[in-house]
Protein backbone atom coordinates (compact mmCIF):
# COMPACT_ATOMS: atom_id res chain seq x y z
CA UNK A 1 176.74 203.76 356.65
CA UNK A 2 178.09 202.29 353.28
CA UNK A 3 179.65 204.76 351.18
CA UNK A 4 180.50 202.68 348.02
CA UNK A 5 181.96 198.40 348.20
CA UNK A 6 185.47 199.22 349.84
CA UNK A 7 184.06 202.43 352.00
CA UNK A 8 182.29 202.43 355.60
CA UNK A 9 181.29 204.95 357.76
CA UNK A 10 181.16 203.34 360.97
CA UNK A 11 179.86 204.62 364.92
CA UNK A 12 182.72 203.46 366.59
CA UNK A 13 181.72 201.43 369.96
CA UNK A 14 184.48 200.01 373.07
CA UNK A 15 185.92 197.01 370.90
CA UNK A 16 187.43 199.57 368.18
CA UNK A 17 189.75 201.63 371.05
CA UNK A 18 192.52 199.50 370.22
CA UNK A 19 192.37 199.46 366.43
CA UNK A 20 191.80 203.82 367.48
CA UNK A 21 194.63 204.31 369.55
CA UNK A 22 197.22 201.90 367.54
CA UNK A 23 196.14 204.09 364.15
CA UNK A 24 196.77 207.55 366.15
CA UNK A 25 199.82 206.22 367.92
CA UNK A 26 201.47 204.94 364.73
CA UNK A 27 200.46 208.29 362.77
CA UNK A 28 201.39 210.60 365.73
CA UNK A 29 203.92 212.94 364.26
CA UNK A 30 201.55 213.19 360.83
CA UNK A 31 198.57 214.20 362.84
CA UNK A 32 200.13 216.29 365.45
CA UNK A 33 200.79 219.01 362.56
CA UNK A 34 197.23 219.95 362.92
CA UNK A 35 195.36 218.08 365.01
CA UNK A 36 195.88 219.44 368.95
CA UNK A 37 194.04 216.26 370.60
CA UNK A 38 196.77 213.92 369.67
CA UNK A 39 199.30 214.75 372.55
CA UNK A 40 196.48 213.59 374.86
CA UNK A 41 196.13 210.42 373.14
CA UNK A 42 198.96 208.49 375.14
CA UNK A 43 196.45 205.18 376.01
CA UNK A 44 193.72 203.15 374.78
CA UNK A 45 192.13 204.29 377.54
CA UNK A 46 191.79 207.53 376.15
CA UNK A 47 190.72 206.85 373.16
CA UNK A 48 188.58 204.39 375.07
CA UNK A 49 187.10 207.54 376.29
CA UNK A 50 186.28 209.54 373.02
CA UNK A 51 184.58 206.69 371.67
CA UNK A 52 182.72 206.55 375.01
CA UNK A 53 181.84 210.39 374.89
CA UNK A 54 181.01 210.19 371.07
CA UNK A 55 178.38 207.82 371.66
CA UNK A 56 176.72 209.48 374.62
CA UNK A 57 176.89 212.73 372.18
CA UNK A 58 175.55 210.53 369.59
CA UNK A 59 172.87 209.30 371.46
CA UNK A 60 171.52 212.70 372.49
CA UNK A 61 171.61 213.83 368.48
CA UNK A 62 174.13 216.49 370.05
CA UNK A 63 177.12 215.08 367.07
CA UNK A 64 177.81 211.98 364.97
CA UNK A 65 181.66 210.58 364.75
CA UNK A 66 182.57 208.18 362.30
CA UNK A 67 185.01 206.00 361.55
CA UNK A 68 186.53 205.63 358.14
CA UNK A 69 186.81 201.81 357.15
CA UNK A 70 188.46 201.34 353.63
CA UNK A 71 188.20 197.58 352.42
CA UNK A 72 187.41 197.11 356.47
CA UNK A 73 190.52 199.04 357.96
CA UNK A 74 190.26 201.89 360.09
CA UNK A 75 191.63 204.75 358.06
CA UNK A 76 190.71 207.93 359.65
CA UNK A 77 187.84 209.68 361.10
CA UNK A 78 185.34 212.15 360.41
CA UNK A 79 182.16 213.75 362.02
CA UNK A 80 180.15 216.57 362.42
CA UNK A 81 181.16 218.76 365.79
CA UNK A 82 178.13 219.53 367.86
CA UNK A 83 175.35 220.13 366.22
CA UNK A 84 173.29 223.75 366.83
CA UNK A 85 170.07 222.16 366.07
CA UNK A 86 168.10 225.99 366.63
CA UNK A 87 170.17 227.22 363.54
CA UNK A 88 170.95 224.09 361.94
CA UNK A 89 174.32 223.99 361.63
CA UNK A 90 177.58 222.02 362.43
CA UNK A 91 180.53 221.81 361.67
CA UNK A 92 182.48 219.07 359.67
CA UNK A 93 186.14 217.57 361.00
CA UNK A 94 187.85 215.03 359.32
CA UNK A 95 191.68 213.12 359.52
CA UNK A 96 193.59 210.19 358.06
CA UNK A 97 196.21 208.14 358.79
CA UNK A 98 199.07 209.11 356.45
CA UNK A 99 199.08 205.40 354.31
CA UNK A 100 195.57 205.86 353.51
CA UNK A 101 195.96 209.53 351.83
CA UNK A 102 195.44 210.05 347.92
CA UNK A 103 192.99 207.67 347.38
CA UNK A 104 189.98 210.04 347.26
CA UNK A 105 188.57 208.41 350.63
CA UNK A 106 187.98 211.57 352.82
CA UNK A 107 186.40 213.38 349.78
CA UNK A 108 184.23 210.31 349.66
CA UNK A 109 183.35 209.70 353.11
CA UNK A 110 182.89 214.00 353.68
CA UNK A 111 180.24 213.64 350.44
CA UNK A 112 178.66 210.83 352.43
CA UNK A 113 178.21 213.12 355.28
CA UNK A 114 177.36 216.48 353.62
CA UNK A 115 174.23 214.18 352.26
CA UNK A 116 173.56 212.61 355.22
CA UNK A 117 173.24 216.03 357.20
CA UNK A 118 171.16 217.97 354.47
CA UNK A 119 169.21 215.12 353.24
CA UNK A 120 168.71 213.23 356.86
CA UNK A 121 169.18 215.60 359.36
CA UNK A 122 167.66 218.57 357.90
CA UNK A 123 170.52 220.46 358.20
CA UNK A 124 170.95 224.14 356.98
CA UNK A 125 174.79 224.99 357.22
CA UNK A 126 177.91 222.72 357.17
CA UNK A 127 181.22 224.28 357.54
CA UNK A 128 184.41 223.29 357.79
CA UNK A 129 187.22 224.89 359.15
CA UNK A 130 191.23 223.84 358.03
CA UNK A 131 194.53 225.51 358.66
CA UNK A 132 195.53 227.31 356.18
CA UNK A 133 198.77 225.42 355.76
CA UNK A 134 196.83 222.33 355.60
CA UNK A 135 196.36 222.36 352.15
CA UNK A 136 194.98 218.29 351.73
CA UNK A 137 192.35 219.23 354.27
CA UNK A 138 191.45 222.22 351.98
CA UNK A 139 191.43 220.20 349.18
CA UNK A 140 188.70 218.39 350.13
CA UNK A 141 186.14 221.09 350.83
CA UNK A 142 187.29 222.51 347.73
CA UNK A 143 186.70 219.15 345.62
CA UNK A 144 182.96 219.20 347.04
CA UNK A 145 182.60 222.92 346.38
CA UNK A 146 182.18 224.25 349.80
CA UNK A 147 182.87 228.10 349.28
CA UNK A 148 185.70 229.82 351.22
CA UNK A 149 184.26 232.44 353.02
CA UNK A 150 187.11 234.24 354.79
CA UNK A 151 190.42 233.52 356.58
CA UNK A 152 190.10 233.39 360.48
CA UNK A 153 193.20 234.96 361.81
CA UNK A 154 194.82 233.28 365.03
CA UNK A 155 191.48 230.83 365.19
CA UNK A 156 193.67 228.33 366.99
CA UNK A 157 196.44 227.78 369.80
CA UNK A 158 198.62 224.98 368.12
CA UNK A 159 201.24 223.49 370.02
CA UNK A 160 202.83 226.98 371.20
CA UNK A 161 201.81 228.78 368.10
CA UNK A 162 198.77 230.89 366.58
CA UNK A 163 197.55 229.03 363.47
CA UNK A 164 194.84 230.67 361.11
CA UNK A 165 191.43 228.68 359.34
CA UNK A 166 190.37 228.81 355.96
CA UNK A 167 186.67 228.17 356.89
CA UNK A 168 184.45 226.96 353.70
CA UNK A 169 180.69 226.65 354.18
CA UNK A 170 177.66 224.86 352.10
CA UNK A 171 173.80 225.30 351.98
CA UNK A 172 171.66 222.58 350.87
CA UNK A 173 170.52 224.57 347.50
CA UNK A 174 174.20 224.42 346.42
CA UNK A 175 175.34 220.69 347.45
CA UNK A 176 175.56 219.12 344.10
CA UNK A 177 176.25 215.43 346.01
């Protein structure tokens, strides 16, 4: 999926798990703030694997994970969790590599997808959930207007602490694209 000349969206397949892994590995410590999967990321093999799950979820329209190319280098990823297709909703996760921050790209590629999912899929309700301490990851839904609707206390078990969500949300008669 093109996003604009030096931004893909891309279904990952086997032949990125290196190019996956090496972009995790080298950001661990970044990503690890917020991101609880990254412990278990110790091998291509296991990233081997979430491509590998991705498409099977992909291929059942159960979720859609994306890479984030910028002028054709993996920067990041984004996606919608598993779609609940009898209320029409999902939920939209996102993360990039440290080098590739403050260029605008994840508020570019997260527009890309917010369009894609009302526009394509017919979609009702994207939300997106962030740390509260994450405050880049907020900026983004806040860039593309999705409305905080509350504070989740103690949504998440973080690396031996309780972390709470800012959790934003958008219907298709406010996206603005």
């Amino acid at each position: 999926m093109p996003v604009d000349a030096t931004l893909d969206l891309v279904l990952l397949e086997p032949r990125h798990a290196v190019m996956l892994y090496s972009l995790v590995d080298d950001n661990r410590a970044y990503l690890r703030r917020y991101l609880p999967w990254v412990d278990g990321t110790r091998a291509v093999q296991d990233s081997m694997q979430y491509i590998t799950t991705s498409l099977e979820q992909f291929s059942r329209t159960q979720s859609l994970q994306v890479g984030i190319f910028s002028d054709n280098a993996l920067a990041g990823m984004c996606g919608f969790h598993l779609i609940d297709w009898n209320n029409r909703r999902t939920g939209i996760g996102y993360w990039l590599a440290q080098g590739h921050q403050g260029k605008g790209l994840m508020t570019r590629a997260v527009r890309a997808l917010t369009t894609h999912a009302f526009v394509s899929l017919g979609l009702h309700r994207l939300e997106i959930h962030a740390a509260t301490e994450n405050v880049k990851s907020r900026a983004v839904a806040e860039r593309l207007g999705f409305a905080q609707e509350g504070v989740a206390k103690g949504a998440e078990w973080l690396h031996e602490r309780w972390v709470d969500h800012a959790v934003y949300a958008m219907l298709p008669d406010r996206w603005r694209g």
